[in-house]
Every structure is written in structure tokens, then in C-alpha cells.
N, C-alpha and C. Protein backbone atom coordinates (compact mmCIF):
# COMPACT_ATOMS: atom_id res chain seq x y z
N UNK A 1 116.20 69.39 94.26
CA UNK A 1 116.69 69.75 95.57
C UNK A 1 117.13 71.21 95.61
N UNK A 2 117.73 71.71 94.68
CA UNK A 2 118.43 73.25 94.36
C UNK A 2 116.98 73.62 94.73
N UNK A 3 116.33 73.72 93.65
CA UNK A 3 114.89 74.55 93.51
C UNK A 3 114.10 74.36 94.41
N UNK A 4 113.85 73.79 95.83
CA UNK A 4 113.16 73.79 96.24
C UNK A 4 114.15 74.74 97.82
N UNK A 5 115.89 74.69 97.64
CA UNK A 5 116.11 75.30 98.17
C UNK A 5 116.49 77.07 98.05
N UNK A 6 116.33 77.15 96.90
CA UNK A 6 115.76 78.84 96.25
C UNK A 6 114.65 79.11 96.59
N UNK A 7 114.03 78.17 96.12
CA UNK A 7 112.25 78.62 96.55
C UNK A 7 111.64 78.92 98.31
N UNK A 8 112.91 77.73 98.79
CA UNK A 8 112.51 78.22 100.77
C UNK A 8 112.99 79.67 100.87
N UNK A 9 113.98 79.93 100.23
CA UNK A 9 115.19 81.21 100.66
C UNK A 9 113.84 82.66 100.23
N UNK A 10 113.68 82.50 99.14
CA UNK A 10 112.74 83.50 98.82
C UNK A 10 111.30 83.68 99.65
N UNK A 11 110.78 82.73 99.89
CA UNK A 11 109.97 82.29 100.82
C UNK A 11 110.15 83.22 102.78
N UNK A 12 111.64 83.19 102.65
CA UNK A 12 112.14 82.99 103.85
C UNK A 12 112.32 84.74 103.71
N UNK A 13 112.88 85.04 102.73
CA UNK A 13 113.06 86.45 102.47
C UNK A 13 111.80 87.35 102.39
N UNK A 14 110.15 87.17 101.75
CA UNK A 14 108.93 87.23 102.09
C UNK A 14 108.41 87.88 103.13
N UNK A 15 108.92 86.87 104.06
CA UNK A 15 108.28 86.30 105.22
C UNK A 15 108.91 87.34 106.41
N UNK A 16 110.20 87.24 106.31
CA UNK A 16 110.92 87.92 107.37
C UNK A 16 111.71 89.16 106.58
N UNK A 17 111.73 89.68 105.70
CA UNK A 17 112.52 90.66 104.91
C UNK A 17 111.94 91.96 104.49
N UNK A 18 110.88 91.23 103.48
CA UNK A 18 109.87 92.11 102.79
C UNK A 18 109.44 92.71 103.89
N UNK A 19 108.45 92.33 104.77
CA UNK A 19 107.24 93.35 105.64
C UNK A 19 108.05 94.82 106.15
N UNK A 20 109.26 94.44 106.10
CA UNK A 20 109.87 95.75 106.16
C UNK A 20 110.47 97.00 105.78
N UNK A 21 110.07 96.68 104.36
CA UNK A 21 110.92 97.32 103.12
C UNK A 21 109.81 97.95 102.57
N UNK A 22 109.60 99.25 102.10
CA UNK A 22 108.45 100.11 101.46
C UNK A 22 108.08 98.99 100.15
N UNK A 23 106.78 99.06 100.43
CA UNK A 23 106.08 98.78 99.07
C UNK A 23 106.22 99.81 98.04
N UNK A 24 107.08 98.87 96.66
CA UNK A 24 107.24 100.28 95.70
C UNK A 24 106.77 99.35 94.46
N UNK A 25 106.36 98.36 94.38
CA UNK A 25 106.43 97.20 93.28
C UNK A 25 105.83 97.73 92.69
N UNK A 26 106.43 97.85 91.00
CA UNK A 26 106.27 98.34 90.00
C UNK A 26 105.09 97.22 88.56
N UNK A 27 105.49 96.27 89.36
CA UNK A 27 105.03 94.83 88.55
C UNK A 27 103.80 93.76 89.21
N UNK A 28 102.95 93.08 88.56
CA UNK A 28 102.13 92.36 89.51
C UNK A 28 102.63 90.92 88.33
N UNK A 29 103.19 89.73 88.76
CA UNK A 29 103.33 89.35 90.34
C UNK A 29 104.50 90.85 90.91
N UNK A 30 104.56 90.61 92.51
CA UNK A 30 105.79 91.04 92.65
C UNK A 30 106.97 90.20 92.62
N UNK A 31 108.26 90.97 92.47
CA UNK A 31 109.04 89.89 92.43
C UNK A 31 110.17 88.97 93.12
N UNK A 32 109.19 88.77 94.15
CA UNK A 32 109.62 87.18 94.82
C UNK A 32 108.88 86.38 94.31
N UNK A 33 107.47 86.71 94.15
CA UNK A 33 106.60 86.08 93.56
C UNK A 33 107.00 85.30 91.91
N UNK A 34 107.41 86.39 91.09
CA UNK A 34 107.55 86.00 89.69
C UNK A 34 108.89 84.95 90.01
N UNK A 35 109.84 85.58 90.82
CA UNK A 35 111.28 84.27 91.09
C UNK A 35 110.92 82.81 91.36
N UNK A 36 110.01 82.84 92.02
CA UNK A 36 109.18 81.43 92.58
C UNK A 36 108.34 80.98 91.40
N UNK A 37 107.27 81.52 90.06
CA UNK A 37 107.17 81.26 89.49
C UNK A 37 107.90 80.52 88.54
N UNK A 38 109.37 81.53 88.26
CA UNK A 38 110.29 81.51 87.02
C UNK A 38 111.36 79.95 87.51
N UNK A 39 111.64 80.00 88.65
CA UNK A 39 112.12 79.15 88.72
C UNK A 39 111.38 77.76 88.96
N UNK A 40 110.30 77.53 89.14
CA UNK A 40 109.13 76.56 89.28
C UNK A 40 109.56 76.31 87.42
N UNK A 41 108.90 76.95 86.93
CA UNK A 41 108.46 76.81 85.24
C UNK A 41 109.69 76.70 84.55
N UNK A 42 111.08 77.37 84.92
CA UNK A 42 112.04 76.74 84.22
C UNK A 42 113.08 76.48 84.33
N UNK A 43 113.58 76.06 86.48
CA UNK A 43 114.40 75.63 86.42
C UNK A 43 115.33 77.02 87.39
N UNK A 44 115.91 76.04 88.15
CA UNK A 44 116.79 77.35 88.63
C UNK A 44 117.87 78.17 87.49
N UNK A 45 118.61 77.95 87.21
CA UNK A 45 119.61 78.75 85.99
C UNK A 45 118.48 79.78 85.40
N UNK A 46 117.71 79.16 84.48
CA UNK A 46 116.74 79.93 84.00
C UNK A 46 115.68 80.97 84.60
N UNK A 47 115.56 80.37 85.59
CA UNK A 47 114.42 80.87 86.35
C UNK A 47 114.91 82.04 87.36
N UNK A 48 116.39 81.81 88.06
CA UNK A 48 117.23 83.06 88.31
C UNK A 48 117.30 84.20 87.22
N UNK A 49 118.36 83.55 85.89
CA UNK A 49 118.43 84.58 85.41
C UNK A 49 116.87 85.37 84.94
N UNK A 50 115.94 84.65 84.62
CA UNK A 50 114.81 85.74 84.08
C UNK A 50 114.51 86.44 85.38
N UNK A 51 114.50 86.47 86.60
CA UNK A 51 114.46 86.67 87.97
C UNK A 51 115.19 88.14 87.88
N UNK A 52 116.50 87.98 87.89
CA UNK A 52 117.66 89.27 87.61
C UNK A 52 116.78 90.52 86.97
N UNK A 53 116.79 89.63 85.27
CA UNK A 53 116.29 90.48 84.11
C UNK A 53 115.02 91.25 85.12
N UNK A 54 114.39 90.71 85.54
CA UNK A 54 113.29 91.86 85.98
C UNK A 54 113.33 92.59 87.53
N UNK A 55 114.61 92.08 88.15
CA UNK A 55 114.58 93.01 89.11
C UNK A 55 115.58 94.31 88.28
N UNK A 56 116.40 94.14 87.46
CA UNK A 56 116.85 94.99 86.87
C UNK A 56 115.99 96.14 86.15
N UNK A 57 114.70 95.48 85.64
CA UNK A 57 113.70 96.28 84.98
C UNK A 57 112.82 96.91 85.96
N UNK A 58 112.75 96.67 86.91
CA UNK A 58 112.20 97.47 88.20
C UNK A 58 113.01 98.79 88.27
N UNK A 59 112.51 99.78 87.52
CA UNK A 59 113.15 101.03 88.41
C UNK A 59 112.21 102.33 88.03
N UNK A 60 112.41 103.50 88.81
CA UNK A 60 111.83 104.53 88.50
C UNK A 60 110.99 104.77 87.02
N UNK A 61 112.34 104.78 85.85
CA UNK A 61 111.40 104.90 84.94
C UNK A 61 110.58 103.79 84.00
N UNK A 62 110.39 103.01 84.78
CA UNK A 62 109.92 101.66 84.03
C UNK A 62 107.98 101.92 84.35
N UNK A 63 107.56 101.55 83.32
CA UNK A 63 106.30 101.72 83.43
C UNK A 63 105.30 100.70 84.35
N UNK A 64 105.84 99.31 84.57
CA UNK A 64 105.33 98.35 85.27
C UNK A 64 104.09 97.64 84.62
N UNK A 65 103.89 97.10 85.52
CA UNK A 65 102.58 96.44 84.91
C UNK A 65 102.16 95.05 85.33
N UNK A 66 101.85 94.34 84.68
CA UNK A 66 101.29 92.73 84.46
C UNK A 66 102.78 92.01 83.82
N UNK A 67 103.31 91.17 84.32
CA UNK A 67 104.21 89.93 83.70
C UNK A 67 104.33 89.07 84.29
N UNK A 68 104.13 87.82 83.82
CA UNK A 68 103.84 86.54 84.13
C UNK A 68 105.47 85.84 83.65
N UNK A 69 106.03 85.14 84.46
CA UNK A 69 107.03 84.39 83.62
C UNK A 69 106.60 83.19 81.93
């Protein structure tokens, strides 16, 4: 029930949030995308915190790339 109500919120954030915010994504998935993964595959607790860890790793000098949860 949690996880499927993280997963609407992000969904919801997507949908109505994102289209408005510069595309700067450093990472493919992006990450609402990888949050919806991470927490699918392991769980909200888990799947937040690895969520954090890579919006934290999103920044200027980060090289980006490919990561999959």
C-alpha cells in the first residue's frame, strides 16, 4: 500500500511537475524513473534511500551516465 502510494506521488510529480523544470538529467533512467524502479525492486525504505543517494549524485560535476537500480 506505501509503495504503490510513492509510486502515484512520483508519477503525479512527472506528470504535473517535471514538464516544467529544464531538462538537465545527468543519468538515463532519469530520476523519477530510477525512484519508481528502486522502490518497485526493493521496497520503499530501500528504494527511497538509493533514490536520495542518486539525486545527491546528480550535480554539475558528476559525469552521468547509464544506472539501473
Amino acid at each position: 500500500m506505501i509503495k504503490s502510494v510513492v509510486i502515484s506521488l512520483v508519477k503525479f510529480y512527472q506528470k504535473f511537475i517535471s514538464p516544467f523544470t529544464p531538462g538537465s538529467c545527468r543519468y538515463y533512467p532519469t530520476c523519477s524513473n530510477y525512484t519508481i524502479m528502486a522502490v518497485e525492486k526493493y521496497g520503499v525504505l530501500k528504494g527511497l534511500i538509493k533514490s536520495l543517494w542518486r539525486v545527491l549524485r546528480c550535480n554539475p560535476l558528476s559525469k552521468g551516465g547509464v544506472d539501473y537500480p
